[in-house]
N, C-alpha and C. Protein backbone atom coordinates (compact mmCIF):
# COMPACT_ATOMS: atom_id res chain seq x y z
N UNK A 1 -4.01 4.73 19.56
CA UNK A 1 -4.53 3.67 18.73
C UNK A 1 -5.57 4.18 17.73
N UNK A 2 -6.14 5.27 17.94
CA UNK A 2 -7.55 6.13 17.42
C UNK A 2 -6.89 5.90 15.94
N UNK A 3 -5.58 7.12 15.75
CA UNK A 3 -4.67 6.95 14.53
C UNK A 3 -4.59 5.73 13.72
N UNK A 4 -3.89 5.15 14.37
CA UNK A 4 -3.69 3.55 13.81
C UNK A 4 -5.19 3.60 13.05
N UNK A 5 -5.94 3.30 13.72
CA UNK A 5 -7.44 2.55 13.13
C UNK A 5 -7.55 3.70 11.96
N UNK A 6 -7.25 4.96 12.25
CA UNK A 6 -7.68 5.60 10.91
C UNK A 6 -6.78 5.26 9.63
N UNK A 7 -5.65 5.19 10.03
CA UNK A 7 -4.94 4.94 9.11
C UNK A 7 -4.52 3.95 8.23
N UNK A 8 -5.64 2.38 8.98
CA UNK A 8 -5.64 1.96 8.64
C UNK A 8 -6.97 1.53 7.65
N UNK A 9 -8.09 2.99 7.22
CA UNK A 9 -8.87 2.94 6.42
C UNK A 9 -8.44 3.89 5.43
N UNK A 10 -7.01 4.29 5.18
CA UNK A 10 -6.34 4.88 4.26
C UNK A 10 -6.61 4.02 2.73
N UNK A 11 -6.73 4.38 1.27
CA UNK A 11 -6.58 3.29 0.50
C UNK A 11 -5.13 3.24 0.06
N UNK A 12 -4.52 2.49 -0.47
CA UNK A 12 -3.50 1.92 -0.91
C UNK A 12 -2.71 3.60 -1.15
N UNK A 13 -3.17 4.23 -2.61
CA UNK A 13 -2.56 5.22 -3.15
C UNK A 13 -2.44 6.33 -1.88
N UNK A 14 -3.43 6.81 -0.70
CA UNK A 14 -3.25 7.66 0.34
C UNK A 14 -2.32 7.01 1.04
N UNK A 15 -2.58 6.04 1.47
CA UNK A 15 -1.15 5.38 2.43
C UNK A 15 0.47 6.07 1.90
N UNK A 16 0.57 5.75 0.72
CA UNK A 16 1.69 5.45 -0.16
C UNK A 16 2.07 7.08 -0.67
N UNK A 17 1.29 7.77 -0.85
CA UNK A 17 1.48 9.11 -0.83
C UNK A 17 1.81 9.64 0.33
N UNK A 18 1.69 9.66 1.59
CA UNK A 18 1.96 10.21 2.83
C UNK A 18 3.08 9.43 3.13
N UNK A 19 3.26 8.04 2.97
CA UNK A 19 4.63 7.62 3.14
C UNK A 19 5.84 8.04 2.21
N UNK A 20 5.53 8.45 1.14
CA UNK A 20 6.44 9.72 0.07
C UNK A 20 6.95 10.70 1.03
N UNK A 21 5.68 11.77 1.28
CA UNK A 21 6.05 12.98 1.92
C UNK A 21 6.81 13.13 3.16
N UNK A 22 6.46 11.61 3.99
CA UNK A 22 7.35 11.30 5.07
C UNK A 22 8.56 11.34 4.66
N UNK A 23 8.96 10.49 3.64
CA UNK A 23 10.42 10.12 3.12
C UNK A 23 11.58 11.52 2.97
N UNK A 24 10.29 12.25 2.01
CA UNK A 24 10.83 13.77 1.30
C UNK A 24 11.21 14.16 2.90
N UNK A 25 10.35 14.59 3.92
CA UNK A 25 10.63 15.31 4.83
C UNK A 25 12.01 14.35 5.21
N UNK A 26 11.94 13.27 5.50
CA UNK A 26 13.09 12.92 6.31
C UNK A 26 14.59 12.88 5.62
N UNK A 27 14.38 12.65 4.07
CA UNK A 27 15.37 13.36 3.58
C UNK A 27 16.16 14.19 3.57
N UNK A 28 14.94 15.51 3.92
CA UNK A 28 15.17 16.52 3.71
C UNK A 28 16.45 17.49 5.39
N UNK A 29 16.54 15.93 5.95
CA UNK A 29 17.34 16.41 7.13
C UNK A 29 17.03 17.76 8.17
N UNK A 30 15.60 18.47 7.80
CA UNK A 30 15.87 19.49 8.95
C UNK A 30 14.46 19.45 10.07
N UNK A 31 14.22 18.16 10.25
CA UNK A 31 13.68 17.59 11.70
C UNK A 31 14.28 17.52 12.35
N UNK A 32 13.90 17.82 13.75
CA UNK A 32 13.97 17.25 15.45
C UNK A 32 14.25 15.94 15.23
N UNK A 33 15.17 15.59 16.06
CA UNK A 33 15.38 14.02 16.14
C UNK A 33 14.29 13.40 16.56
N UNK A 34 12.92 14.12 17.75
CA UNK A 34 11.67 13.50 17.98
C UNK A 34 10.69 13.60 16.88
N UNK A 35 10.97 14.57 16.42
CA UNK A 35 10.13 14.77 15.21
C UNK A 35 10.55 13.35 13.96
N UNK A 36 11.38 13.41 13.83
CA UNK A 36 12.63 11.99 12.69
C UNK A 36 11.64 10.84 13.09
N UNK A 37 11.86 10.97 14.79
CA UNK A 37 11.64 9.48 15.35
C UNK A 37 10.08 8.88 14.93
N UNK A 38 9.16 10.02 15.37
CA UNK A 38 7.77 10.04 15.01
C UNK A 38 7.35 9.48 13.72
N UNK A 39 8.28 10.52 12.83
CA UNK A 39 7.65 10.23 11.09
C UNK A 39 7.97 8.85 10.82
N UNK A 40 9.32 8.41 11.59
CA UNK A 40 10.02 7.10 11.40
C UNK A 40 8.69 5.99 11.82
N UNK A 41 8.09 6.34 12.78
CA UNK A 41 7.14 5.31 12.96
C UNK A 41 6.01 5.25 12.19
N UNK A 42 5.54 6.16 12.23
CA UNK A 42 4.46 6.76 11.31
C UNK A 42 4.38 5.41 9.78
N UNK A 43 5.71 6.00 9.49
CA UNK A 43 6.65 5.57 8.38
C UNK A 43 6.59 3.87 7.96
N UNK A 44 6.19 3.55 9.30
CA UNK A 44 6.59 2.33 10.01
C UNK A 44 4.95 1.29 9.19
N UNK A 45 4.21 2.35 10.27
CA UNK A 45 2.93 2.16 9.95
C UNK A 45 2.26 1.98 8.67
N UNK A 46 2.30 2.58 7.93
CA UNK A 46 2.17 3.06 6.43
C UNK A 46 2.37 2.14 5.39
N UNK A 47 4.08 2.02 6.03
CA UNK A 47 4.87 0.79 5.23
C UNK A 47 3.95 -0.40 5.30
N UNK A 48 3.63 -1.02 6.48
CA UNK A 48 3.03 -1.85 6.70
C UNK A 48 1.55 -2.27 5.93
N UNK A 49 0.77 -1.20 5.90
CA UNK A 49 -0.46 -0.95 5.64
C UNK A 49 -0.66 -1.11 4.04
N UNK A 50 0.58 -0.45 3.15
CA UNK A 50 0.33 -0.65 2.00
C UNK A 50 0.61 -2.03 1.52
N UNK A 51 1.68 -2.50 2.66
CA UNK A 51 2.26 -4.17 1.89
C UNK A 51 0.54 -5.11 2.35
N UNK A 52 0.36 -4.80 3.10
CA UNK A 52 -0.86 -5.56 3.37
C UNK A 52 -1.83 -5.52 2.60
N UNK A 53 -1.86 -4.35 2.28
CA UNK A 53 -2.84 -3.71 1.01
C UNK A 53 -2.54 -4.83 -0.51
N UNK A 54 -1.05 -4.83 -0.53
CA UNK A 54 -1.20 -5.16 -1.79
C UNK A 54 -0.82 -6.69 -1.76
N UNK A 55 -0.61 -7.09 -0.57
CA UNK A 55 -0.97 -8.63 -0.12
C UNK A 55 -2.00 -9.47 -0.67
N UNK A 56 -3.76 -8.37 0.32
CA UNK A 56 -4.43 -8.73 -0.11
C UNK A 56 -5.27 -8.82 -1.53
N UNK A 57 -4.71 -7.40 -2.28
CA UNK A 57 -4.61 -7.60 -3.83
C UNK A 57 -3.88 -8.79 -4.39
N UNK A 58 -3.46 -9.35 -4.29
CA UNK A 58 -2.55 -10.34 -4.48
C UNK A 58 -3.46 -11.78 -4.61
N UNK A 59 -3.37 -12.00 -2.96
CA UNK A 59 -4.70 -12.95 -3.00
C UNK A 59 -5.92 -13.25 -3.96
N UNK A 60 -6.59 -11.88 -4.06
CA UNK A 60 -7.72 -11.32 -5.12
C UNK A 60 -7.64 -11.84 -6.26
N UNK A 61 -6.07 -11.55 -6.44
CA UNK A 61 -6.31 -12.06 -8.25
C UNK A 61 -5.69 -13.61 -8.12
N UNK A 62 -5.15 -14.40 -7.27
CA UNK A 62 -4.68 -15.30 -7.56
C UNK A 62 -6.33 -16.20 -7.13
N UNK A 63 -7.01 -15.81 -6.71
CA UNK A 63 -8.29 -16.57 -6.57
C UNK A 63 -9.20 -16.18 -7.76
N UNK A 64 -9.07 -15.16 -8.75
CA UNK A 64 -9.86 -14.50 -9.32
C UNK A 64 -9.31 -15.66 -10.98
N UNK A 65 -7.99 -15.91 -10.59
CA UNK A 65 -6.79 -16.59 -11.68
C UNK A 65 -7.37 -18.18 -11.64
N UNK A 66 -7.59 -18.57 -10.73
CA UNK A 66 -7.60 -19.99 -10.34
C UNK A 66 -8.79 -20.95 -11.37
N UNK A 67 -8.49 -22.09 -11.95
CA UNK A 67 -9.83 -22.19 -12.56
C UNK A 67 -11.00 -22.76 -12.00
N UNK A 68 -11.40 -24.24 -12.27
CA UNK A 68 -12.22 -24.68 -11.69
C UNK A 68 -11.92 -25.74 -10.79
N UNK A 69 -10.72 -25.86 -10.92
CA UNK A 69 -10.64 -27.27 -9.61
C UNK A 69 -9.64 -26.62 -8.95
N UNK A 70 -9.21 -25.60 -9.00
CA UNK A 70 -8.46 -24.58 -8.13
C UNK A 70 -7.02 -24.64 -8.60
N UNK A 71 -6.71 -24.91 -9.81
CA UNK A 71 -5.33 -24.80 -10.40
C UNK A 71 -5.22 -23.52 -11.17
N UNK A 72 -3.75 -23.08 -10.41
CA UNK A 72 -3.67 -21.48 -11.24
C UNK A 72 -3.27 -21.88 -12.97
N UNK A 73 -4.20 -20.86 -13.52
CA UNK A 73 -4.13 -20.88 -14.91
C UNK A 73 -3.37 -19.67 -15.30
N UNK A 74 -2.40 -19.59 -16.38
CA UNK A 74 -2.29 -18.31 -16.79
C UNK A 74 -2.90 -17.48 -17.75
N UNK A 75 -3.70 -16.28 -17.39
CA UNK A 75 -4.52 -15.70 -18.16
C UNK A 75 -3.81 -14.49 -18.66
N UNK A 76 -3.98 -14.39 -19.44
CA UNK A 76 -3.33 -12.49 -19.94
C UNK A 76 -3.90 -11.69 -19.35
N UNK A 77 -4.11 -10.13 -18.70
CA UNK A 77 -4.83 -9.86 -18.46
C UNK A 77 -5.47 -8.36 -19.78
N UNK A 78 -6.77 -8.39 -19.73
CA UNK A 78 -7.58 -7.51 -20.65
C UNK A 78 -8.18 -6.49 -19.62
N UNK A 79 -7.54 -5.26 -21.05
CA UNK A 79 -8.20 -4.08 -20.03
C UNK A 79 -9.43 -3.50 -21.24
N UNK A 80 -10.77 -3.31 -20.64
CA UNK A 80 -11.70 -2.80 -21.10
C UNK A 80 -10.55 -2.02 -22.28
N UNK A 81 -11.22 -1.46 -23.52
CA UNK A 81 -10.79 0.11 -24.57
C UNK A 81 -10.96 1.52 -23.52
N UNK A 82 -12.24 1.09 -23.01
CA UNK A 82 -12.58 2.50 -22.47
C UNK A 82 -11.45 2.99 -20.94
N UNK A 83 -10.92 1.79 -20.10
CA UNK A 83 -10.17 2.12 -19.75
C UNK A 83 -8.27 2.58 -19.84
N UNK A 84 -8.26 1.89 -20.92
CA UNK A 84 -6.69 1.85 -21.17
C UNK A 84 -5.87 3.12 -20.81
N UNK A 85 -4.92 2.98 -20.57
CA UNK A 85 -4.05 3.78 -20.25
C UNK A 85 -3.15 4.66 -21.37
């Protein structure tokens, strides 16, 4: 359970990166079937952790969206200059 709890202070992008490398490895067909089974859970875990992750992102902005009597509005969203992509 130690695991679990750590892994579940992973952020979104670490979760989601180790669930990659899981994938690549299991792709990559040359695991132990206990070894398969493991990453498979692992896998399991991860999966989980990021949907939750971006669950609660989700939530965030639909409360962040909402106006004043709690009806969702649609806003565009604005990104600072200094951050843009």
């Amino acid at each position: 359970m130690a695991k679990n709890k750590e892994m579940q202070e992973l952020t979104f992008e670490q979760a989601l990166n180790e669930l990659e490398s899981i994938v690549k490895l299991m792709e990559d067909g040359n695991l132990e079937l206990d070894d398969t089974l493991k990453m498979f859970e692992k896998g399991i875990v991860l999966s989980r952790i990021c949907s939750d992750k971006l669950k609660k992102a989700e939530k965030k902005i639909s409360v962040l969206m909402a106006n004043e009597n709690g009806e969702m509005v649609l806003q565009p969203a604005t990104i600072p200059e200094e951050q843009e992509v």
